[in-house]
Protein backbone atom coordinates (compact mmCIF):
# COMPACT_ATOMS: atom_id res chain seq x y z
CA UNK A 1 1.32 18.81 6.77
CA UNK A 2 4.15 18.08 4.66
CA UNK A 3 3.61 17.50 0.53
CA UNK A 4 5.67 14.88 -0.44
CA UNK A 5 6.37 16.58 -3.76
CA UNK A 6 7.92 19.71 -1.92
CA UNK A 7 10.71 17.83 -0.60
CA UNK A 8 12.55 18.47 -4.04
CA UNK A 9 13.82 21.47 -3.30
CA UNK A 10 16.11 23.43 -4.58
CA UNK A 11 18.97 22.25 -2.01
CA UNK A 12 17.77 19.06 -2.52
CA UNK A 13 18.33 19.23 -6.16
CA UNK A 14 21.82 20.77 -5.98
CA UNK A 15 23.04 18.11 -3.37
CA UNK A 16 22.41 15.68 -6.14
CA UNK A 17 23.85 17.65 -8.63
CA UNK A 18 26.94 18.34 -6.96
CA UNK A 19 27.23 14.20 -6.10
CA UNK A 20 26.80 13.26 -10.14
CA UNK A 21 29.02 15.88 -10.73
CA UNK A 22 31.83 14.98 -8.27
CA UNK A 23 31.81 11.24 -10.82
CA UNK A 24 31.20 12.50 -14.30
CA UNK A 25 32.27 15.94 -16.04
CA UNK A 26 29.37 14.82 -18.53
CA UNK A 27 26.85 15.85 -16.33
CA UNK A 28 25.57 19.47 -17.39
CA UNK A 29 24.00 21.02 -14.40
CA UNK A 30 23.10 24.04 -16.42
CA UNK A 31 20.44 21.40 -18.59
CA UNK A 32 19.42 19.57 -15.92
CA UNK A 33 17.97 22.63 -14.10
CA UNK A 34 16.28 24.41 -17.13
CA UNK A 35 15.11 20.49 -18.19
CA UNK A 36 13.43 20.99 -14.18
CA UNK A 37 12.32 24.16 -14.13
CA UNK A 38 9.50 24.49 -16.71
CA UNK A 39 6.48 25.77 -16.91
CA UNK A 40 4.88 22.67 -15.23
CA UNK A 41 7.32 22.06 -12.30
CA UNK A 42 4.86 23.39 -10.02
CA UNK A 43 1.88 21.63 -10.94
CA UNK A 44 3.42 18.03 -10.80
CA UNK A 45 2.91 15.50 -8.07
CA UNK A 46 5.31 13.48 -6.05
CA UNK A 47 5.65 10.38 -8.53
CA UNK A 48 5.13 12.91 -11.70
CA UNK A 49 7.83 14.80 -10.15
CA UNK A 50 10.01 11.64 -9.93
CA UNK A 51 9.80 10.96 -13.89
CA UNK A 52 10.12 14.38 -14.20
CA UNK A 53 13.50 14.62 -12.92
CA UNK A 54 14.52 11.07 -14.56
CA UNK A 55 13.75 12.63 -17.68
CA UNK A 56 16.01 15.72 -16.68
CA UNK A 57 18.59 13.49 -16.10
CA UNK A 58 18.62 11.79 -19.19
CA UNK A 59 19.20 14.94 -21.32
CA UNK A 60 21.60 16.01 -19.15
CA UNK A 61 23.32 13.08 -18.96
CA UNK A 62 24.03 12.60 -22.76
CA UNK A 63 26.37 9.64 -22.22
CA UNK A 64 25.18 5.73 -23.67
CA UNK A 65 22.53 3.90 -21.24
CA UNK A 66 25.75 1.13 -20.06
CA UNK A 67 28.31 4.08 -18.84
CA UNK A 68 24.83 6.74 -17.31
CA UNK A 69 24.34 3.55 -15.01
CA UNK A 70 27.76 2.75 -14.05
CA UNK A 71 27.70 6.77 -13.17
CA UNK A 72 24.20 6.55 -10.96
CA UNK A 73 25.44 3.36 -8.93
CA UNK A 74 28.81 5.32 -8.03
CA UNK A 75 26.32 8.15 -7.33
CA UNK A 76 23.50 6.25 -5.36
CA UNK A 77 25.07 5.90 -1.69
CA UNK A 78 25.13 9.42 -1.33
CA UNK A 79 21.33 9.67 -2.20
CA UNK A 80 18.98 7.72 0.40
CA UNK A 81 15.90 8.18 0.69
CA UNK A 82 12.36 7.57 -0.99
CA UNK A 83 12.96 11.45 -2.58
CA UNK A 84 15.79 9.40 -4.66
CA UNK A 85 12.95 7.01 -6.56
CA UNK A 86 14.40 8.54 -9.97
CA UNK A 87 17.51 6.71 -9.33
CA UNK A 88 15.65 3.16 -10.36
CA UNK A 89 12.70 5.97 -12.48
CA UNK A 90 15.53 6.37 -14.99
CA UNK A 91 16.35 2.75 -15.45
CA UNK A 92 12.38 2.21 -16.03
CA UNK A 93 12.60 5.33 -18.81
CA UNK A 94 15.90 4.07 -20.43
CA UNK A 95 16.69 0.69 -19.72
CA UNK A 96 14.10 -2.12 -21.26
CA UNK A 97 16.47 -3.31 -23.80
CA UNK A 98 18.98 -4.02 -21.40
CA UNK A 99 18.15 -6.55 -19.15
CA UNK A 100 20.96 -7.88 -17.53
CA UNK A 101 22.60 -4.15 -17.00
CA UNK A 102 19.13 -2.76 -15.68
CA UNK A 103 18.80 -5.75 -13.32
CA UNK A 104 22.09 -5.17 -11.45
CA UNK A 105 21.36 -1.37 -11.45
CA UNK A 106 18.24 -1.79 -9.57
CA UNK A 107 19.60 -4.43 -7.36
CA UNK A 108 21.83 -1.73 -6.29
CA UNK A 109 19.23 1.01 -6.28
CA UNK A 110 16.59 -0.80 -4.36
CA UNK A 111 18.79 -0.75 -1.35
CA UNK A 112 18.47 3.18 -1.19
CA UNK A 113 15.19 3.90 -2.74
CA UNK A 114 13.27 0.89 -3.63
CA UNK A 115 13.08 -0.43 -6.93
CA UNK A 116 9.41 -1.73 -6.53
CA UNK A 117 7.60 0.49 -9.25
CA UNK A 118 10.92 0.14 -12.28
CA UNK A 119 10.50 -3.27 -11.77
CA UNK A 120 7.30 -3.63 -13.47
CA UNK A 121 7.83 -3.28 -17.04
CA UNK A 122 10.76 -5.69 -16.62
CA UNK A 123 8.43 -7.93 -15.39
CA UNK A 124 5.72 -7.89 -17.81
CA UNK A 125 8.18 -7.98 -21.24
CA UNK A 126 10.41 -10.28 -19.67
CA UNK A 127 8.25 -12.52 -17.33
CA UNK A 128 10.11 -15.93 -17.47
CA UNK A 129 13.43 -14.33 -17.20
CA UNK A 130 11.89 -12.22 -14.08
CA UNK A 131 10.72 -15.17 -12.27
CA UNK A 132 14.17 -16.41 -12.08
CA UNK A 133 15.55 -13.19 -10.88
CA UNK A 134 12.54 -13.30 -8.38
CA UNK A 135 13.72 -16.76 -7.29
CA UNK A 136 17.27 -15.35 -6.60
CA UNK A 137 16.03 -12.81 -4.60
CA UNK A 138 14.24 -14.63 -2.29
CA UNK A 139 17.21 -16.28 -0.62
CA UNK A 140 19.31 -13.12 -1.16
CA UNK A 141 21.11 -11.94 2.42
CA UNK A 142 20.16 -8.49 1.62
CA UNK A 143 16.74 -7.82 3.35
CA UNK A 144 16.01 -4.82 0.55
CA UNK A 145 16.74 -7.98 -2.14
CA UNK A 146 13.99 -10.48 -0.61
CA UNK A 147 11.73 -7.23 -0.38
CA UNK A 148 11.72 -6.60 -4.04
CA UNK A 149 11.22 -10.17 -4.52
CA UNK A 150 7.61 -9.73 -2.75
CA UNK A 151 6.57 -5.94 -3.48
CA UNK A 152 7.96 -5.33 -7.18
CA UNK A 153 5.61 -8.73 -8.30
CA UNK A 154 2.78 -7.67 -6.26
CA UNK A 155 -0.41 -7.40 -8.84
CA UNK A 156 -1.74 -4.43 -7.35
CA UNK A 157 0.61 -2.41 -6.26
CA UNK A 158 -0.62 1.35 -5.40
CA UNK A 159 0.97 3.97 -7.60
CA UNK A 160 2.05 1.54 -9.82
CA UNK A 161 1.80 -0.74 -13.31
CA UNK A 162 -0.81 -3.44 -13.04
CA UNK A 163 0.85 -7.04 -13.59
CA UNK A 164 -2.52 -8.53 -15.43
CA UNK A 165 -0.57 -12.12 -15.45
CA UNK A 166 -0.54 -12.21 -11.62
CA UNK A 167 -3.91 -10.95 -11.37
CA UNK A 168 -5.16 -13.53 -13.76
CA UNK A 169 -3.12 -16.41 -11.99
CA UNK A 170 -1.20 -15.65 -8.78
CA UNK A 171 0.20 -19.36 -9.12
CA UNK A 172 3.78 -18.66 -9.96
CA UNK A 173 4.56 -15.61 -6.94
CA UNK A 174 1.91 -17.57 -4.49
CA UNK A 175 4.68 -20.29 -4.64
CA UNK A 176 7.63 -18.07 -4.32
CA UNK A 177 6.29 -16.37 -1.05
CA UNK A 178 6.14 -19.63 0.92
CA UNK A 179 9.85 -19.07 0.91
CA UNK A 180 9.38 -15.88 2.85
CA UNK A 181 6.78 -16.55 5.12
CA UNK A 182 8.73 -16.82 8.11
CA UNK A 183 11.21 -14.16 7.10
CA UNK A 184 13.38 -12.88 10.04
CA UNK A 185 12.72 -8.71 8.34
CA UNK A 186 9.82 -6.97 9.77
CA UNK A 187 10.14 -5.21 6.09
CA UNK A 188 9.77 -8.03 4.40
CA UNK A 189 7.20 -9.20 5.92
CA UNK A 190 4.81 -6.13 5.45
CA UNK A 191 5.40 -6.66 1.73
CA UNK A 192 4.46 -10.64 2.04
CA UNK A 193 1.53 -9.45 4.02
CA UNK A 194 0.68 -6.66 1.71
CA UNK A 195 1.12 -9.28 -1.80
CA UNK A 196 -1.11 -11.53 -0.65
CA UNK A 197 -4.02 -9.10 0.53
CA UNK A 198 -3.79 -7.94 -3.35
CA UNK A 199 -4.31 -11.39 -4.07
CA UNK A 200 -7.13 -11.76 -1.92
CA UNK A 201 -8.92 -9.19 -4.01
CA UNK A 202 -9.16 -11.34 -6.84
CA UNK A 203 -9.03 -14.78 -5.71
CA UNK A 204 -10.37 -14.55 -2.18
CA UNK A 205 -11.06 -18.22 -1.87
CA UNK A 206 -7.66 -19.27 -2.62
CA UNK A 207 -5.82 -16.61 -0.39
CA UNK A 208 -8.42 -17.79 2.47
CA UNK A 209 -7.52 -21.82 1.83
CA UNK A 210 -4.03 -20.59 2.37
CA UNK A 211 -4.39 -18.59 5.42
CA UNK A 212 -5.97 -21.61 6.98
CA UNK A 213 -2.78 -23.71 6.26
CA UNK A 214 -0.03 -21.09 7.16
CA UNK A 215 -2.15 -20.14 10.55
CA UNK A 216 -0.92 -21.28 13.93
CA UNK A 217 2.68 -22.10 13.27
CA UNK A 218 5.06 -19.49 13.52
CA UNK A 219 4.56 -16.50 14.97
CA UNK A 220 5.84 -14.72 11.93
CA UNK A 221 3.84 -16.75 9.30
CA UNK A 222 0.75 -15.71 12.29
CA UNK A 223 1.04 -11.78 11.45
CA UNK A 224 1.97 -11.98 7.44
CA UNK A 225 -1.50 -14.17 7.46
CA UNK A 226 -3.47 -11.56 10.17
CA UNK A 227 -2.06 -8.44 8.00
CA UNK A 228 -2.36 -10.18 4.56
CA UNK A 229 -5.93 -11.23 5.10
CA UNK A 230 -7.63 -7.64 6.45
CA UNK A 231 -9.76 -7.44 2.49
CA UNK A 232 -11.11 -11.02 3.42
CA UNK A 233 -12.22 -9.65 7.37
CA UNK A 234 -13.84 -6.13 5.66
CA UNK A 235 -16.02 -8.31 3.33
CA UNK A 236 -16.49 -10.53 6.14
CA UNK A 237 -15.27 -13.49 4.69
CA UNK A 238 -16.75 -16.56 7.41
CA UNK A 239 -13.86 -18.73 7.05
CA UNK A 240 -11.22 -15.91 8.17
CA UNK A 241 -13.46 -14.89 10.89
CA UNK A 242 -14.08 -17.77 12.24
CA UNK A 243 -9.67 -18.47 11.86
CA UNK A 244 -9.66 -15.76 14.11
CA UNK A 245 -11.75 -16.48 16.48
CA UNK A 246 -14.41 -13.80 15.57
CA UNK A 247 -17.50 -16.16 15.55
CA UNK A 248 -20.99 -14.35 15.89
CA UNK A 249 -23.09 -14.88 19.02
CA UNK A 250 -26.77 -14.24 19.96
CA UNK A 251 -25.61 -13.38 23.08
CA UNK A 252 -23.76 -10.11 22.05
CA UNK A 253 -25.57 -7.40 20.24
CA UNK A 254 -26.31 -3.34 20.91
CA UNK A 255 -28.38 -0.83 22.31
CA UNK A 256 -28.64 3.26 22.22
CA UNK A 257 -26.64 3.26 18.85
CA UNK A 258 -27.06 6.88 18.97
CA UNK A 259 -25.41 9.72 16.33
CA UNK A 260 -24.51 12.91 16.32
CA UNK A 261 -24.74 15.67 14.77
CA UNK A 262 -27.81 14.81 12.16
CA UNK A 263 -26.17 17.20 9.61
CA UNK A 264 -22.32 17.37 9.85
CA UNK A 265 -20.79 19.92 7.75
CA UNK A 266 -17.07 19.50 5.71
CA UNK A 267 -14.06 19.22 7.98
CA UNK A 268 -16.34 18.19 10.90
CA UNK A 269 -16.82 15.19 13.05
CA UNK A 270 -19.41 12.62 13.18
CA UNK A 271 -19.81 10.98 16.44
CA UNK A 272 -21.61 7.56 17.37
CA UNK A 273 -22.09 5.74 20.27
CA UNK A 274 -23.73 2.41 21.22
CA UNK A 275 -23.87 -0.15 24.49
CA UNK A 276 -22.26 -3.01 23.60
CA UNK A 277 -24.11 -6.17 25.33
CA UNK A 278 -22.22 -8.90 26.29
CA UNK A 279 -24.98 -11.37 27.58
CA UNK A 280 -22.79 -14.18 27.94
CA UNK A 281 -21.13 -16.16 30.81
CA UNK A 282 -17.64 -15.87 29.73
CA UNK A 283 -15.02 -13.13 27.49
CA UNK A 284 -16.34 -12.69 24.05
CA UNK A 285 -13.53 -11.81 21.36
CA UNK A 286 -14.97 -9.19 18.93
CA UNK A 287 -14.10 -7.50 15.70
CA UNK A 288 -15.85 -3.93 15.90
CA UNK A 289 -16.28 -2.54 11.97
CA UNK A 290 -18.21 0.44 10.96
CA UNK A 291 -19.28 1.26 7.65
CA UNK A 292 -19.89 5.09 6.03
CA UNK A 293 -22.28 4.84 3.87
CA UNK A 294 -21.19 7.75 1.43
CA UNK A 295 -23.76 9.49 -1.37
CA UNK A 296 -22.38 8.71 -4.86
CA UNK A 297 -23.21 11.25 -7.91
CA UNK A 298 -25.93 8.71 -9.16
CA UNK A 299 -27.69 9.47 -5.89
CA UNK A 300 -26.76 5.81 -4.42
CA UNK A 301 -25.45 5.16 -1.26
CA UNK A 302 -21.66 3.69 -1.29
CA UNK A 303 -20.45 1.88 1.80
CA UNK A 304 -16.69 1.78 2.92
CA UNK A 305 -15.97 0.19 5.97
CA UNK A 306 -13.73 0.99 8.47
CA UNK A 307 -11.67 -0.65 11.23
CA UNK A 308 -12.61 0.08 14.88
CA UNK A 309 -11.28 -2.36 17.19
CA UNK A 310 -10.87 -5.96 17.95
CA UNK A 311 -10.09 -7.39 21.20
CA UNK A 312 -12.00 -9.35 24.56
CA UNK A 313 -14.58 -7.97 26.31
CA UNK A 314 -16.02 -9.12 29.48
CA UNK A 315 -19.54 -10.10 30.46
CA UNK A 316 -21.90 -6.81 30.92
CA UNK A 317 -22.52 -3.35 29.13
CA UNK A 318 -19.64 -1.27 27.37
CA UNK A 319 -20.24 2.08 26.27
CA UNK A 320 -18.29 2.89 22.77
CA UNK A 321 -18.11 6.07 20.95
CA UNK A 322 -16.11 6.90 17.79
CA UNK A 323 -15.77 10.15 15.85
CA UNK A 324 -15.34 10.10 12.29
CA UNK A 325 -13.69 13.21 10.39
CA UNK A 326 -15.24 14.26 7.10
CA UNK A 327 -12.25 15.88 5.24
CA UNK A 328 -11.18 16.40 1.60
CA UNK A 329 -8.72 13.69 -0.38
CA UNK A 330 -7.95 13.19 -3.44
CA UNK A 331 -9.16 9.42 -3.25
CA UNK A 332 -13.09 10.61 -2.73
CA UNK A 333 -15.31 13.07 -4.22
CA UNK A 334 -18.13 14.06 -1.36
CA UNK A 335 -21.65 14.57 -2.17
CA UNK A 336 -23.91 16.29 -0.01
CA UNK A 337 -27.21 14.27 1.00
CA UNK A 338 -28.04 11.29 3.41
CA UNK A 339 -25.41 9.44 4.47
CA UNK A 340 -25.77 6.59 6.79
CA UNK A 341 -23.64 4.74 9.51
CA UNK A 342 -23.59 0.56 10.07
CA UNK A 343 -21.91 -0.85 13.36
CA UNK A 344 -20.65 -4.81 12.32
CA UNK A 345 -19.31 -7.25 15.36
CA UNK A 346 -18.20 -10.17 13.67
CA UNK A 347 -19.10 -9.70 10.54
CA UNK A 348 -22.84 -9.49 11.60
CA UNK A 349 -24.27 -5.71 10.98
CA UNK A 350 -25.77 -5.12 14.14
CA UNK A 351 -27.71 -1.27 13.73
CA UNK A 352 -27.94 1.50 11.25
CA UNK A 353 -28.15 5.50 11.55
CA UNK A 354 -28.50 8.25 9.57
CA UNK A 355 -27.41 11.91 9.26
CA UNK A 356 -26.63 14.83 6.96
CA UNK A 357 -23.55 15.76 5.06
CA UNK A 358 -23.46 19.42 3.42
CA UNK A 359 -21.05 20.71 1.70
């Protein structure tokens, strides 16, 4: 598989040294690539990586912050592409004082990168002032434009700067998205989506209240509010199940939840299988969850749950089986020990099994 970080290559690098070059005889390729090449090059990640070369660029680029920009936005059509992130990086490293400049620049850079992580600092030293850009966005013709609007001011962006005000009180964005949420873009409405299941995190209740009045409208409000609400449907939250339709029944549970292996070793499967029991007259719509129950360092058991499937099923028996893959990433630490495995229909755990990880 493909590391993100390896796409800077050496070619890669030259192509955009040979594009800043082609608009500014200021640009010293000779700096830039010994400002790359250090001793920790190799070691950085993708986003350390990005900084990394912003930082190049600066020392390389030796001219004032107003006439580097104007330089980068003649430069930036050439270079599309998330690989090009330092484009809007080095507006983040250079360009706080300068508001109004930095705001066009990533305007411009958002359209071939995104601008959604240099953003951030703008928005918490200038948060008024942002608002109002945020508000321009929004009704901007340029899809990339209404974008940043939604996924630069989301709270909890992965891979990026916190915004504690939103988190505290998502008042003043929550009213800004209800401009978007029947937004012709696809793109734009992932972000919508994706802002307010951040929001959900913290204020679950409110993000729930508004699901109930944006559902059953539009069919583009429908999947923002399906998409934006999947936090509230892992912790089972009754009011978005039962928006959805999922509502628990006595007349569907399982049988033979059986598991196997009982001691699964790293980079192997776990498999589990149950009867599903539809005892009812009529089609039963079901949200199928399980949950890994993984050992922590303290000894406890941590559970994460997981999406299976969600759809009708008929009256009768269905047999269901699901393998899980225990791998190494670099969002979990494994610990060998008892793990354990909970099936949930509707937000109702229905069975629990156990088995062995070893590392």
């Amino acid at each position: 598989m493909e590391n993100f970080k390896d796409r800077f290559s050496e070619s890669f690098l030259q192509h955009f040294v040979e594009s800043i070059q082609s608009h500014s005889a200021a640009f010293d390729a000779d700096v830039f690539f010994k400002q790359i090449y250090d001793d920790q090059w190799q070691e950085l990640a993708f986003k350390q990586r990005i900084r990394h070369i912003a930082q190049a660029i600066t020392v390389a680029l030796p001219l004032p912050y107003e006439q580097a920009i104007d330089i980068l936005i003649q430069v930036a059509p050439s270079c599309r592409g998330v690989e090009y992130l330092f484009f809007p990086d080095y507006v983040e490293l250079n360009g706080l004082e300068y508001l109004d400049i930095s705001i066009r620049a990533l305007e411009i850079f958002t359209v071939y990168s995104s601008a959604e992580f240099a953003v951030r600092p703008f928005i918490i030293r200038y948060p008024e002032q942002m608002l109002a850009q945020m508000d321009r966005w929004i009704v901007s013709d340029n899809e990339h434009l209404r974008r940043l609007a939604s996924e630069g001011f989301r709270p909890r962006l992965p891979w990026a700067t916190q915004l504690p005000l939103f988190i505290q009180d998502p008042s003043p964005t929550l009213e800004r998205l209800t401009q978007l949420k029947t937004d012709s873009s696809l793109y734009v409405r992932k972000s919508v989506a994706n802002h307010l299941n951040d929001m959900a995190k913290d204020h679950p209740e409110r993000i729930a209240n508004l699901a109930k009045e944006w559902y059953g409208h539009d069919t583009h409000t429908d999947w923002i509010v399906r998409h934006g609400c999947r936090t509230l449907l892992k912790r089972d939250h009754p009011a978005i199940l039962e928006l959805f339709g999922y509502v628990a029944s006595e007349d569907v549970h399982i049988a033979n939840f059986h598991i196997q292996p009982t001691a699964v070793m790293m980079g192997d499967y776990v498999e589990f299988s149950f009867l599903l029991m539809n005892e009812s007259s009529t089609d039963q719509l079901l949200r199928i969850d399980y949950e890994i129950h993984h050992m922590k360092a303290n000894g406890k058991n941590v559970p994460k749950r997981f999406k299976w499937t969600a759809k009708s099923f008929t009256p009768g028996s269905h047999f269901l089986t699901k393998k899980h893959l225990f791998k190494e990433i670099t969002t979990r630490k494994y610990y060998a020990g008892i793990h354990y495995v909970s099936i949930y229909i509707n937000g109702v755990e229905q069975d629990k099994a156990s088995f062995q990880l070893q590392l």
